[in-house]
C-alpha atoms as a PDB file:
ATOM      1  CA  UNK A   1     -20.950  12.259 222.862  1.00  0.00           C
ATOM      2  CA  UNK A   2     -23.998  12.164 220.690  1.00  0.00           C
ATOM      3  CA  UNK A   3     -23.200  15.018 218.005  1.00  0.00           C
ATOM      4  CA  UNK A   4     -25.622  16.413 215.326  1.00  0.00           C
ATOM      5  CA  UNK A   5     -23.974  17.469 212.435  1.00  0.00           C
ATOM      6  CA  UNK A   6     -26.132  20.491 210.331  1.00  0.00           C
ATOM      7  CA  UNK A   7     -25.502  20.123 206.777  1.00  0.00           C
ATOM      8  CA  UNK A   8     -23.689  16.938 205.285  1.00  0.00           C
ATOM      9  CA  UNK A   9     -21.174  18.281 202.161  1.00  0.00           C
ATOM     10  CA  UNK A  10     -17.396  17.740 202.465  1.00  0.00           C
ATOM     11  CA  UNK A  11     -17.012  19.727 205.378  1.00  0.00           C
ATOM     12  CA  UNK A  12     -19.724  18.105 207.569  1.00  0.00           C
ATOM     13  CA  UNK A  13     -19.026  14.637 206.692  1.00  0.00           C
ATOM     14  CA  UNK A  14     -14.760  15.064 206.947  1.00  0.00           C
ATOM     15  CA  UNK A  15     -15.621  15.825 210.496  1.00  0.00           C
ATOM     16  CA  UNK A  16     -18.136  13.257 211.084  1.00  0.00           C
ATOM     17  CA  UNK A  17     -15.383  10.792 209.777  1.00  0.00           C
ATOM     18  CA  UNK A  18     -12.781  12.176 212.219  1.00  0.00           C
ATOM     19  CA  UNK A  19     -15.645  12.036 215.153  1.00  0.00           C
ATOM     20  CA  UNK A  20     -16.469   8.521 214.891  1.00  0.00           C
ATOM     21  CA  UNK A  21     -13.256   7.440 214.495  1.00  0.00           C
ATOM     22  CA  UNK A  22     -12.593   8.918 217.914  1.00  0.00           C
ATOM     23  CA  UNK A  23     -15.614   7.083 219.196  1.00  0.00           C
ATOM     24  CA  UNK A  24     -18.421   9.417 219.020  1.00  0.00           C
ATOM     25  CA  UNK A  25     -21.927   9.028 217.943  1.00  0.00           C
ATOM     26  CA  UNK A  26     -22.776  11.202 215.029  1.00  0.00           C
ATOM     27  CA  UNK A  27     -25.769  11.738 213.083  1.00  0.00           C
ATOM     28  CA  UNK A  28     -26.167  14.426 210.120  1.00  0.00           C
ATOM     29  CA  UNK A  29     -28.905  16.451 208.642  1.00  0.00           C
ATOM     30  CA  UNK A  30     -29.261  18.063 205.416  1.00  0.00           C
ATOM     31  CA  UNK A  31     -31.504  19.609 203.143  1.00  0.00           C
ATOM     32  CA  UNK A  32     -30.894  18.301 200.152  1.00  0.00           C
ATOM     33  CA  UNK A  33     -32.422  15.326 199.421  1.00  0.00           C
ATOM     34  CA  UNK A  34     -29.165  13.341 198.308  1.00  0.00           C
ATOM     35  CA  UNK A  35     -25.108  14.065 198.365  1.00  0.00           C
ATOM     36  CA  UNK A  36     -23.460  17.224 196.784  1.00  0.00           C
ATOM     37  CA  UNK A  37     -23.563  20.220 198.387  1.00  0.00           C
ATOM     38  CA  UNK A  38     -21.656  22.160 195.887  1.00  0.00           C
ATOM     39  CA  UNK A  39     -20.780  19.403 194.584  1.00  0.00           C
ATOM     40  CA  UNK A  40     -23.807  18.235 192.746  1.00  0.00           C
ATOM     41  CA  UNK A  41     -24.094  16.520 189.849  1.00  0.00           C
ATOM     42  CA  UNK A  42     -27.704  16.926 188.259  1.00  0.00           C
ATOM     43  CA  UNK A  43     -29.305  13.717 186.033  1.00  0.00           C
ATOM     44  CA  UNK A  44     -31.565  14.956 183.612  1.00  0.00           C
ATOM     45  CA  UNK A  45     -33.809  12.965 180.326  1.00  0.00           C
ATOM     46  CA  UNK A  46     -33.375  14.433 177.416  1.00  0.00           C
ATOM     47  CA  UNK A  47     -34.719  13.680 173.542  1.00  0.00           C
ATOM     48  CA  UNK A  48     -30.810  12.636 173.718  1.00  0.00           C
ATOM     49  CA  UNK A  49     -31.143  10.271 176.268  1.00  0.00           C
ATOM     50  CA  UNK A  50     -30.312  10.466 179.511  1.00  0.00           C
ATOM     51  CA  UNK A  51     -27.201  12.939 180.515  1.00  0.00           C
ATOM     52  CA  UNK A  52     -25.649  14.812 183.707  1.00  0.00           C
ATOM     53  CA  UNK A  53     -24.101  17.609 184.810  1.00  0.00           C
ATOM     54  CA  UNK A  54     -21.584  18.938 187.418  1.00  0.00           C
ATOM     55  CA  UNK A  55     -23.740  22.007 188.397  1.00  0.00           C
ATOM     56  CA  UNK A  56     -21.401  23.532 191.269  1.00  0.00           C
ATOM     57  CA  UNK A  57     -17.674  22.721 191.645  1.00  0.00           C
ATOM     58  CA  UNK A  58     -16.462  21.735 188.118  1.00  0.00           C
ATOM     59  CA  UNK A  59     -12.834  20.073 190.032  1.00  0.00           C
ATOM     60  CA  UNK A  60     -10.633  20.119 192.839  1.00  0.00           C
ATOM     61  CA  UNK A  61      -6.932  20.140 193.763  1.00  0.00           C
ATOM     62  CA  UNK A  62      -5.433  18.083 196.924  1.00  0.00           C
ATOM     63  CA  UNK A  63      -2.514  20.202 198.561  1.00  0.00           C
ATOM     64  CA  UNK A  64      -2.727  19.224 202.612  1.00  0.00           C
ATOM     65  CA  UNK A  65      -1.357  15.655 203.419  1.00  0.00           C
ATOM     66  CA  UNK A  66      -4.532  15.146 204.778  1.00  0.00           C
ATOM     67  CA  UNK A  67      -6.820  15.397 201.744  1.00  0.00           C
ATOM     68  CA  UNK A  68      -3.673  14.130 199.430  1.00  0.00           C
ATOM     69  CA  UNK A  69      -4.318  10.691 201.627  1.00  0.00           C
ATOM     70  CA  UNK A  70      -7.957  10.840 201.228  1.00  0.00           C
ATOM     71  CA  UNK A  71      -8.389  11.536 197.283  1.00  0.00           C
ATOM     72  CA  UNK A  72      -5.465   9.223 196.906  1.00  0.00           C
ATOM     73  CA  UNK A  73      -7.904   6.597 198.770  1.00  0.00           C
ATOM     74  CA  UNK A  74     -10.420   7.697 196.724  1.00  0.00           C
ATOM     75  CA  UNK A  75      -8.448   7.231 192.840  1.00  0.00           C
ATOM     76  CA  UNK A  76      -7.775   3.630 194.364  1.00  0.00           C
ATOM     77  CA  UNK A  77     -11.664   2.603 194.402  1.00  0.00           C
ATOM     78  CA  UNK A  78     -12.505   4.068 191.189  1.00  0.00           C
ATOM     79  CA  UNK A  79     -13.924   7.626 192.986  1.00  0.00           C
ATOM     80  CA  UNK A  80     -12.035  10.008 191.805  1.00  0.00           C
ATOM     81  CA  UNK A  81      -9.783  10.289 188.625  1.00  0.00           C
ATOM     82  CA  UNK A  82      -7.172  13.377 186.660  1.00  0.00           C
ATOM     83  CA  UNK A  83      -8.579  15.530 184.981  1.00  0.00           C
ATOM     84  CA  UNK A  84      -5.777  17.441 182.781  1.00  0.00           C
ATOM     85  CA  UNK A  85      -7.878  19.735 181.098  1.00  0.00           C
ATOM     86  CA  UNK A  86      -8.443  21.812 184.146  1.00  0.00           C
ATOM     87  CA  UNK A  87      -4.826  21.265 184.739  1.00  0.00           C
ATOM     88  CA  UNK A  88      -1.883  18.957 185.961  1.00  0.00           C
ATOM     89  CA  UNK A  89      -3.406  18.616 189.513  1.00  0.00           C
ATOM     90  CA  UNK A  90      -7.266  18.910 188.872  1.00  0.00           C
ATOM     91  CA  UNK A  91      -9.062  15.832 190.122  1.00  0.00           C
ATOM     92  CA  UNK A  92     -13.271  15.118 189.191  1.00  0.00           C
ATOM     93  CA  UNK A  93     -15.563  12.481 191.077  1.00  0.00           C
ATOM     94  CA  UNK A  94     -16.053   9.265 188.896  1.00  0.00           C
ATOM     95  CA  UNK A  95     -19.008   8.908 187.457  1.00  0.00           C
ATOM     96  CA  UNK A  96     -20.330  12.573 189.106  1.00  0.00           C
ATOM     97  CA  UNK A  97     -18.340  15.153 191.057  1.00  0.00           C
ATOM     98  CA  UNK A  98     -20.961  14.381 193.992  1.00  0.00           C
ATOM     99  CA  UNK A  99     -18.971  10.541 193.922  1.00  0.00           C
ATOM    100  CA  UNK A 100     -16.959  11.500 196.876  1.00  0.00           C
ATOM    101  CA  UNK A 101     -19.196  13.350 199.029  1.00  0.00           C
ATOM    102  CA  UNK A 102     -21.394  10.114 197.985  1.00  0.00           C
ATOM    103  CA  UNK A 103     -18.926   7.715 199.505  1.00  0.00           C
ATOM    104  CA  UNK A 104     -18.495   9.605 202.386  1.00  0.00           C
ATOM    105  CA  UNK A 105     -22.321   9.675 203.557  1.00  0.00           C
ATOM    106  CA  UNK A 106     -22.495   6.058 202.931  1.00  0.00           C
ATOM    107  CA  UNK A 107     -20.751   5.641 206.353  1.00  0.00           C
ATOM    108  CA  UNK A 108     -23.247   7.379 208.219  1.00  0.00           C
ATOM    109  CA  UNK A 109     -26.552   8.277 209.556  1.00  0.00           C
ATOM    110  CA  UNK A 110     -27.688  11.043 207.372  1.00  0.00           C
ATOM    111  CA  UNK A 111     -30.980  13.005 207.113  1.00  0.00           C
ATOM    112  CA  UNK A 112     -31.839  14.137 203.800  1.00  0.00           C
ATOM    113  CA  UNK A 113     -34.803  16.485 203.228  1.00  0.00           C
ATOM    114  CA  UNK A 114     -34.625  18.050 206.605  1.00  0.00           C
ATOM    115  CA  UNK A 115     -34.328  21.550 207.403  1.00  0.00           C
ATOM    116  CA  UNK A 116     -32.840  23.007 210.826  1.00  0.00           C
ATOM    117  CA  UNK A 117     -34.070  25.796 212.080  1.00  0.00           C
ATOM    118  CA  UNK A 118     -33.201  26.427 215.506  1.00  0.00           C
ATOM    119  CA  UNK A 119     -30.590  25.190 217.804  1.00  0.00           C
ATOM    120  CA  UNK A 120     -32.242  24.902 221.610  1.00  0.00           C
ATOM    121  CA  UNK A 121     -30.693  24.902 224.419  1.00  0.00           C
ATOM    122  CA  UNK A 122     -31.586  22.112 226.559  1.00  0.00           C
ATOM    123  CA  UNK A 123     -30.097  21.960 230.311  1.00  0.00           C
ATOM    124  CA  UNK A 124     -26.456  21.089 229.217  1.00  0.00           C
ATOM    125  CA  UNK A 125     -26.930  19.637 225.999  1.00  0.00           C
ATOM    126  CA  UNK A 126     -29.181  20.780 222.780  1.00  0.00           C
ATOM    127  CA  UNK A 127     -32.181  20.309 221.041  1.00  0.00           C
ATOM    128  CA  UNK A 128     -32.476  20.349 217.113  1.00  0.00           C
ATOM    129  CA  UNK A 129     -35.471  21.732 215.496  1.00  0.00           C
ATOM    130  CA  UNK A 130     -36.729  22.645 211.798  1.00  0.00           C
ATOM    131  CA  UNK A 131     -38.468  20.529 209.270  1.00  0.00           C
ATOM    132  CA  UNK A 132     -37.788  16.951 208.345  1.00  0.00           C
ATOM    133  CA  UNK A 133     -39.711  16.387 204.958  1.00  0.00           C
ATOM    134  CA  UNK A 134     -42.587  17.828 206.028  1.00  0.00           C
ATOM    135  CA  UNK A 135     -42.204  16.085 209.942  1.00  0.00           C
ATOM    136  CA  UNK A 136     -41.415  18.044 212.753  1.00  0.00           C
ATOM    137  CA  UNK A 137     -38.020  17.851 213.468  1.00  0.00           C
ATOM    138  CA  UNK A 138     -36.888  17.385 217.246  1.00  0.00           C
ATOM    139  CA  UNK A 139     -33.944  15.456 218.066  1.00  0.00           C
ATOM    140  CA  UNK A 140     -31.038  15.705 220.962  1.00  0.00           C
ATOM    141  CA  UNK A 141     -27.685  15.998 220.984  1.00  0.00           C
ATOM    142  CA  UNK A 142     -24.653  16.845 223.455  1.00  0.00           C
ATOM    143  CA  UNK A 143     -22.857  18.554 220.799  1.00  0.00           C
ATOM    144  CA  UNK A 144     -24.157  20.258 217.831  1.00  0.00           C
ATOM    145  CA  UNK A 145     -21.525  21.428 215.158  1.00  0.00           C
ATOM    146  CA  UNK A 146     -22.733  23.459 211.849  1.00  0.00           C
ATOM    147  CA  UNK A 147     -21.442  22.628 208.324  1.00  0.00           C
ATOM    148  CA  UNK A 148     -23.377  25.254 206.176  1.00  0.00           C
ATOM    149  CA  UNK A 149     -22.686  27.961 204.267  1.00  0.00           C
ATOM    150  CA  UNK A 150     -21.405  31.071 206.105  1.00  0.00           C
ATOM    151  CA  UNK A 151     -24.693  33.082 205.748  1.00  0.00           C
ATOM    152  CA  UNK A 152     -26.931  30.379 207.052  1.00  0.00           C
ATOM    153  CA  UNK A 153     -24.643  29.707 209.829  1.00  0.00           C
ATOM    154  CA  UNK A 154     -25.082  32.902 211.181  1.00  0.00           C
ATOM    155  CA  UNK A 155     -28.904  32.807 211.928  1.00  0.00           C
ATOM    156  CA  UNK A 156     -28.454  29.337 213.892  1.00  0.00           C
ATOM    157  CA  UNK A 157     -25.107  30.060 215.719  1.00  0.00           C
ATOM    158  CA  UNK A 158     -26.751  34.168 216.662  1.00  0.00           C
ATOM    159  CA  UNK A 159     -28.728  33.128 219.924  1.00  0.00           C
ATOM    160  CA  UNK A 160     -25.558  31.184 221.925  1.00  0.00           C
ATOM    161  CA  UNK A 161     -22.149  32.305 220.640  1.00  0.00           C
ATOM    162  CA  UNK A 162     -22.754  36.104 219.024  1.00  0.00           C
ATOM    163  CA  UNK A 163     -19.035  36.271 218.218  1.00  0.00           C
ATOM    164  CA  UNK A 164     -18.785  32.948 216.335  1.00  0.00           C
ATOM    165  CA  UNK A 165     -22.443  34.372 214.327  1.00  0.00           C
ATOM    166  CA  UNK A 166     -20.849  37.704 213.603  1.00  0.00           C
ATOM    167  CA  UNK A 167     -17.423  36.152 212.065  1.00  0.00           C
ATOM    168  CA  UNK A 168     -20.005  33.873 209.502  1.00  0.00           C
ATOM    169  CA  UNK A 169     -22.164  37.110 209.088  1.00  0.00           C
ATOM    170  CA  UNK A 170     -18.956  38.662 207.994  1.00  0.00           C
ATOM    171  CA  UNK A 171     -17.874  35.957 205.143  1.00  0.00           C
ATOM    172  CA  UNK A 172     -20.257  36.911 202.184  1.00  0.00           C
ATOM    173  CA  UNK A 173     -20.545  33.923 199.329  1.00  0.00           C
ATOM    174  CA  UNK A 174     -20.217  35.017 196.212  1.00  0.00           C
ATOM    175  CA  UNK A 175     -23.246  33.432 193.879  1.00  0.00           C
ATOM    176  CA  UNK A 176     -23.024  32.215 190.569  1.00  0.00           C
ATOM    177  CA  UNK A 177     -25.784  31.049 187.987  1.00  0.00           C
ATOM    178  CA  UNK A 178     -25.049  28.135 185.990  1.00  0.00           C
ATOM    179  CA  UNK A 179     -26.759  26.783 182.555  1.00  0.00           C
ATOM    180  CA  UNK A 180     -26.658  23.238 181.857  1.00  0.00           C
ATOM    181  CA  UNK A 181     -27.301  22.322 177.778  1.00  0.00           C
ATOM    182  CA  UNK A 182     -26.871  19.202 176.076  1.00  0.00           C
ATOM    183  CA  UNK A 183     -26.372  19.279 172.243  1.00  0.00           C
ATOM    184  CA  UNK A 184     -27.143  16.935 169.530  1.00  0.00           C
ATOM    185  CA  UNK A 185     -23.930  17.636 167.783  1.00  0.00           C
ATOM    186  CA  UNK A 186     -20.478  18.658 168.919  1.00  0.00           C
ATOM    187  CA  UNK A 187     -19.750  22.337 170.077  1.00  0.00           C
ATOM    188  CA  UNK A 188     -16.538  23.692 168.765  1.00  0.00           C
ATOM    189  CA  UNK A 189     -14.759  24.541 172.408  1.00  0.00           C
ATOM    190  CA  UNK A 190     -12.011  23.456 174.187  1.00  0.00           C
ATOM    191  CA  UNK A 191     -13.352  20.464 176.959  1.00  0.00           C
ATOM    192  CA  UNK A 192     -12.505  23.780 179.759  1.00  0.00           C
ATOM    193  CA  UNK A 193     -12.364  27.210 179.125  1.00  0.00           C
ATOM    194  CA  UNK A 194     -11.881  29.698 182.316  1.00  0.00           C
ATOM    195  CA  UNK A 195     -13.624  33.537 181.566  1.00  0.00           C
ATOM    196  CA  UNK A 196     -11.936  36.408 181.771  1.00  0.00           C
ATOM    197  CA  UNK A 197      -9.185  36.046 179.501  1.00  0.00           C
ATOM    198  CA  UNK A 198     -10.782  35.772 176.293  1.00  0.00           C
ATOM    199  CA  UNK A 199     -13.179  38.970 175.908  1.00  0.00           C
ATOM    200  CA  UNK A 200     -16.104  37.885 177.240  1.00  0.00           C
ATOM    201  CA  UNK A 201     -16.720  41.013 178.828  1.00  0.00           C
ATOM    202  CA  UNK A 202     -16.582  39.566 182.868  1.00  0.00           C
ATOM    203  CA  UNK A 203     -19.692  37.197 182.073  1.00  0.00           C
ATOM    204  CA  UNK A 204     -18.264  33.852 182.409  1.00  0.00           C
ATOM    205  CA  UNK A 205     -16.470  32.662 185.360  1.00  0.00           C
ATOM    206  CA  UNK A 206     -16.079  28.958 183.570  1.00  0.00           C
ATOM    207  CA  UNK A 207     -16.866  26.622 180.949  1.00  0.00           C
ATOM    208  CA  UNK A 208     -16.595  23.236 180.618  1.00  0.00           C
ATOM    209  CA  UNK A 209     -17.373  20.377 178.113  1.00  0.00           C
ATOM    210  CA  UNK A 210     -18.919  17.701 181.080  1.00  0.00           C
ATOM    211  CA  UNK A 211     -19.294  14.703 178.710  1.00  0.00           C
ATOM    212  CA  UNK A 212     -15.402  15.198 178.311  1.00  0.00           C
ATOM    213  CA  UNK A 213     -14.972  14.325 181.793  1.00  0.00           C
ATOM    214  CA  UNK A 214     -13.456  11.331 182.775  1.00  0.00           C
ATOM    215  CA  UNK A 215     -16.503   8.271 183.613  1.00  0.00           C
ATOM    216  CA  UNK A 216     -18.889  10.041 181.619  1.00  0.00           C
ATOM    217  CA  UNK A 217     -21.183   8.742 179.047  1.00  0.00           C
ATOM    218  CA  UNK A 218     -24.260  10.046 177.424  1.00  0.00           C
ATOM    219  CA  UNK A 219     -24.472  13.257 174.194  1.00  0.00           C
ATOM    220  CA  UNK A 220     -22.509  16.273 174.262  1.00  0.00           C
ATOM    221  CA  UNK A 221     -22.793  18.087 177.163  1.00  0.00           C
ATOM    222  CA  UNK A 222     -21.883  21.639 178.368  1.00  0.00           C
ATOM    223  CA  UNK A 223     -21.871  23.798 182.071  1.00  0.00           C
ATOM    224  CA  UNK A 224     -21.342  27.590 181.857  1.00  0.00           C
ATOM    225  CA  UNK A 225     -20.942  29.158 184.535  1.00  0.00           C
ATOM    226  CA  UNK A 226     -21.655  32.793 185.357  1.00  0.00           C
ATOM    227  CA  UNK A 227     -18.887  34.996 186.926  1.00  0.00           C
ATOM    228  CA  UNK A 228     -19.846  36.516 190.525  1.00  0.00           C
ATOM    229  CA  UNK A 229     -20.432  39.811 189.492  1.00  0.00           C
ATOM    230  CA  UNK A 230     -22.606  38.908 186.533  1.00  0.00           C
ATOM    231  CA  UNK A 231     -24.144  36.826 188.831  1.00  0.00           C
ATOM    232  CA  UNK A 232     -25.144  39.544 191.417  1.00  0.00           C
ATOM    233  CA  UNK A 233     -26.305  41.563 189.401  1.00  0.00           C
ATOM    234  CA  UNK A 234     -28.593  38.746 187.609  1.00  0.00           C
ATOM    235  CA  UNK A 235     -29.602  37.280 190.839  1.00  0.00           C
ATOM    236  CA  UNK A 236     -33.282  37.460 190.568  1.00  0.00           C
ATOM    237  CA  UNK A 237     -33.165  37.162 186.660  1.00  0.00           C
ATOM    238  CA  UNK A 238     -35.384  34.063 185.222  1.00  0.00           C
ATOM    239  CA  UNK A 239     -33.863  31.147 184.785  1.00  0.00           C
ATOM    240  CA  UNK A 240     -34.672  31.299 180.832  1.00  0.00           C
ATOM    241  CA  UNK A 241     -33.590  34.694 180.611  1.00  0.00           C
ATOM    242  CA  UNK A 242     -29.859  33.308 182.187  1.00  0.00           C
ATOM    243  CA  UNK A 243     -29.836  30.617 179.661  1.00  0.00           C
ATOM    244  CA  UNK A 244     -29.926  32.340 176.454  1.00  0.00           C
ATOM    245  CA  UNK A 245     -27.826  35.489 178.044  1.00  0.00           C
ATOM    246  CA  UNK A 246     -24.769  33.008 179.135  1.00  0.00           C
ATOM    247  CA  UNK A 247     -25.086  30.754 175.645  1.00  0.00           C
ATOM    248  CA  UNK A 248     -24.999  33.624 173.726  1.00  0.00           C
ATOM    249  CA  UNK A 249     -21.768  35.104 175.466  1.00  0.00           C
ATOM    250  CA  UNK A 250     -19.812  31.850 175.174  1.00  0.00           C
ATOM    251  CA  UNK A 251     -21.308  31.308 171.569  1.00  0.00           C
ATOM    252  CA  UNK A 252     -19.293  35.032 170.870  1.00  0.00           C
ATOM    253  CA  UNK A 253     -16.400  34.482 172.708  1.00  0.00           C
ATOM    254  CA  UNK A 254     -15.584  30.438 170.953  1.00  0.00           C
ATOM    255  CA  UNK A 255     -16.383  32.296 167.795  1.00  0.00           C
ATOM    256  CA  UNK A 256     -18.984  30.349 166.349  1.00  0.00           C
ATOM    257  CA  UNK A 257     -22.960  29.540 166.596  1.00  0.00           C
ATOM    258  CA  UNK A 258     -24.034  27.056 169.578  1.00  0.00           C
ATOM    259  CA  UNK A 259     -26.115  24.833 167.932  1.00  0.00           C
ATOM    260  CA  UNK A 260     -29.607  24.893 169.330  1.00  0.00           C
ATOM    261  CA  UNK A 261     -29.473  22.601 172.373  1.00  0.00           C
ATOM    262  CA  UNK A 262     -31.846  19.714 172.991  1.00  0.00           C
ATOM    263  CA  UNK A 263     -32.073  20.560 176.459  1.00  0.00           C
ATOM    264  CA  UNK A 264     -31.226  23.741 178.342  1.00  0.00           C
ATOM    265  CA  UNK A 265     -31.745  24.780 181.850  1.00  0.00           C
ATOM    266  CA  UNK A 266     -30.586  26.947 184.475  1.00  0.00           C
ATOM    267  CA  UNK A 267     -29.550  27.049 188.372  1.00  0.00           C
ATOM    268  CA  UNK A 268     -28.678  29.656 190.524  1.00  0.00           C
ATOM    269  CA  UNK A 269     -26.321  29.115 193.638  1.00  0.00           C
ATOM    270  CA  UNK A 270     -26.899  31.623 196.079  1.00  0.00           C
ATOM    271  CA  UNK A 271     -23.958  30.865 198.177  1.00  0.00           C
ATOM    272  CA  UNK A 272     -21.696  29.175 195.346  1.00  0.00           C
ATOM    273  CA  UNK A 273     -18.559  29.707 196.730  1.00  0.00           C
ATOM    274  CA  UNK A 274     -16.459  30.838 200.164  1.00  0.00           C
ATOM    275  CA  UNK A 275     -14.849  34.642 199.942  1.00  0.00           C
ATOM    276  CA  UNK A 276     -11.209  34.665 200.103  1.00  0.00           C
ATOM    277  CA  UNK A 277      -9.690  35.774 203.498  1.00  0.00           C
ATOM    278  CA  UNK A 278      -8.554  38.925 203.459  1.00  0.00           C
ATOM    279  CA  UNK A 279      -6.332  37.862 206.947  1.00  0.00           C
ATOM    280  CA  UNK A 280      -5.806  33.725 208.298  1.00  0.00           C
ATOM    281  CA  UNK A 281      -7.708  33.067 210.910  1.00  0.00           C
ATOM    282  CA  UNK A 282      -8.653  29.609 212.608  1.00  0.00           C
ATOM    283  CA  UNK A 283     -10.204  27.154 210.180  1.00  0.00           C
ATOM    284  CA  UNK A 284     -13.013  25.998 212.569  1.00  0.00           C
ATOM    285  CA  UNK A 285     -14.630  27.321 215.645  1.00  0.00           C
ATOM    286  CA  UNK A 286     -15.273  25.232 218.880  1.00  0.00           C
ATOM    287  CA  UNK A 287     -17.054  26.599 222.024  1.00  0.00           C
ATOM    288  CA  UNK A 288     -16.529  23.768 224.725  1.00  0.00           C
ATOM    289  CA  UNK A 289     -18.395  24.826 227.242  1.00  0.00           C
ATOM    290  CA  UNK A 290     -21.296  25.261 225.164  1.00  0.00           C
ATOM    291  CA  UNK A 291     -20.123  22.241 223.096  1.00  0.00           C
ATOM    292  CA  UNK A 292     -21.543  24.023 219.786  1.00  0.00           C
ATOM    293  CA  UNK A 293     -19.078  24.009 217.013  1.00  0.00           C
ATOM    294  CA  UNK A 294     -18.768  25.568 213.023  1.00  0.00           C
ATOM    295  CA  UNK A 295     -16.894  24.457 209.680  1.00  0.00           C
ATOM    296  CA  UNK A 296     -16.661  25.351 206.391  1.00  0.00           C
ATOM    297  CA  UNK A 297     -14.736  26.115 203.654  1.00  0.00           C
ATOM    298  CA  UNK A 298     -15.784  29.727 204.612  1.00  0.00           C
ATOM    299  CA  UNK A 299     -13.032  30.060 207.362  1.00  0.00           C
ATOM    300  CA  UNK A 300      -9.990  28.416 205.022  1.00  0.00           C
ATOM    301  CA  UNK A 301     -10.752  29.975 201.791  1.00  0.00           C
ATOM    302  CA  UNK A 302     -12.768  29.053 198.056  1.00  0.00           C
ATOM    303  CA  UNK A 303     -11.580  25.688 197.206  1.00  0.00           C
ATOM    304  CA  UNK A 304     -13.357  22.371 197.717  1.00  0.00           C
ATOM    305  CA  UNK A 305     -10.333  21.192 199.870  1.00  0.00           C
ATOM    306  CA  UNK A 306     -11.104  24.034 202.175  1.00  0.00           C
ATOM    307  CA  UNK A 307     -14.480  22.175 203.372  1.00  0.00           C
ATOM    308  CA  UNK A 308     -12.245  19.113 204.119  1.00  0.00           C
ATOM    309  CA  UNK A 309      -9.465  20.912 205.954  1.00  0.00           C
ATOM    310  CA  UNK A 310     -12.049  23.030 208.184  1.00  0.00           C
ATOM    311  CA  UNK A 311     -14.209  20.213 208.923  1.00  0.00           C
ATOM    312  CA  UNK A 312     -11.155  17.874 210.068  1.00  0.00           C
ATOM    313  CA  UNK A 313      -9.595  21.020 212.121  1.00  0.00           C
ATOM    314  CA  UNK A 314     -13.414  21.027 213.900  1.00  0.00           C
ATOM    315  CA  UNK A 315     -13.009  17.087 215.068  1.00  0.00           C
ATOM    316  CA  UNK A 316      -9.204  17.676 216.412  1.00  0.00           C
ATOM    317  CA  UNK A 317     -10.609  21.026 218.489  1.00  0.00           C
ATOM    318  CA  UNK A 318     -13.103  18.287 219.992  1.00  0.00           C
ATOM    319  CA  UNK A 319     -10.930  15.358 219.918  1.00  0.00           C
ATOM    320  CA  UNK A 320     -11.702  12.506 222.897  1.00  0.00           C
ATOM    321  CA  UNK A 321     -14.286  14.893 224.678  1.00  0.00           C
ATOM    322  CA  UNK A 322     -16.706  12.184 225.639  1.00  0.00           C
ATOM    323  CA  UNK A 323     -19.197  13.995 227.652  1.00  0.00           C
END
């Protein structure tokens, strides 16, 4: 079949993998314009020189044989390495967390920049629409399968399978803002810190010292991340306004004056992370005789392995269907 995969992070591209493998033509869209998903790593110029930050997932842990194979594949070539500081089993892309999702793309035909925005039926197969970087988007497919968060799922999946919409409707993301600063001298913290533990008053979710990371280079540079409550209830705060809030809080809680940073700034992820289950359920969702499929870390639970697991699940529930 000739399958369009919506949105190309961990989860769309684990079942790409799986999909061509079993001979079928894939193509994804996405729209970011490069690798990530939550796994981004930002480059930014500085008066420091150039440094970069892992903006969404800060590391990963490999428990399925599956994924165990694949980031073992990955350490091999130099794509992945330990990170201890997170803990025994925590794992970060080499030289960017994005360096795996990277790898994976490289092996296929993605578009970046380009929006979907409606699924269309068309006689027995389907018709993708939206925005391609200012284009009109139209292309076909037999299959279309959707990789996105659980939120934007819903919208696209509503019109043909109401049941498969109303279980993403159901999984609310929690968000998280995150401030990126890089520091002309070194800040007295541990390279990882994890909130909640240390007084911080539910603020923080997570800190982490990103020039400590393993394959980094470049000046001192810190992530903080918000927890999901303060979050939500900062949503719609000003960048700015995050930044000095969040540097202040983990200034208090280290116990000493940040220095003032050379370069600050802020991001907020609206859908940062899956909700835990409250009950198991499947871990992706396949219609076959409308051939329209969903993945996601959503339906497994709010680790970066989840994406993998779901998106792999999606390719076996389609297996050697070839039209």
């Amino acid at each position: 079949m000739q399958i369009v995969i919506v949105g190309a992070g961990l989860a769309g591209l684990a079942a790409a993998d799986a999909l061509m493998a079993a001979g079928h033509r894939v193509r994804l869209i996405d729209k970011a314009r490069g690798p990530g998903g939550r796994m981004s790593t930002r480059r930014a110029e500085t008066p420091l020189g150039a440094v970069q930050f892992d903006h969404g997932a800060q590391y990963f842990t490999a428990r399925t044989p599956d994924f165990v194979a694949q980031v073992d594949a990955w350490a091999a070539a130099g794509i992945v390495a330990p990170w201890p500081a997170a803990g025994p089993d925590a794992f970060v892309g080499v030289p960017g967390m994005n360096a795996p999702v990277r790898a994976l793309a490289a092996g296929h035909d993605v578009m970046w920049s380009t929006r979907a925005e409606a699924l269309v039926r068309a006689g027995a197969g389907w018709r993708v629409t939206g925005d391609a970087g200012g284009a009109a988007l139209d292309i076909a497919a037999d299959a279309v399968l959707v990789a996105v968060p659980a939120e934007q799922q819903a919208a696209l999946l509503a019109p043909h399978d109401p049941a498969f919409a109303a279980r993403a409707q159901a999984s609310r993301s929690a968000p998280c803002w995150t401030v990126m600063a890089a520091f002309a001298e070194p800040v007295a913290a541990p390279d990882s810190w994890r909130g909640g533990t240390d007084g911080d008053g539910g603020v923080i979710g997570w800190a982490a010292r990103n020039s400590a990371k393993p394959g980094r280079a470049g000046p001192e540079a810190f992530v903080i991340q918000a927890s999901p409550d303060w979050s939500r209830a900062h949503l719609e705060d000003d960048a700015d306004t995050v930044a000095a809030a969040l540097l202040a809080v983990f200034g208090a809680v280290i116990g000493t004056a940040l220095p003032v940073p050379a370069y600050v700034t802020a991001h907020r992820w609206r859908y940062a992370m899956a909700a835990r289950l409250a009950e198991p359920g499947p871990p992706a969702l396949w219609n076959p005789a409308l051939r329209l499929g969903a993945c996601g870390d959503w339906l497994v639970g709010p680790r970066v392995e989840s994406g993998f697991v779901s998106g792999r699940a999606l390719a076996a529930l389609i297996g050697g269907d070839h039209g």
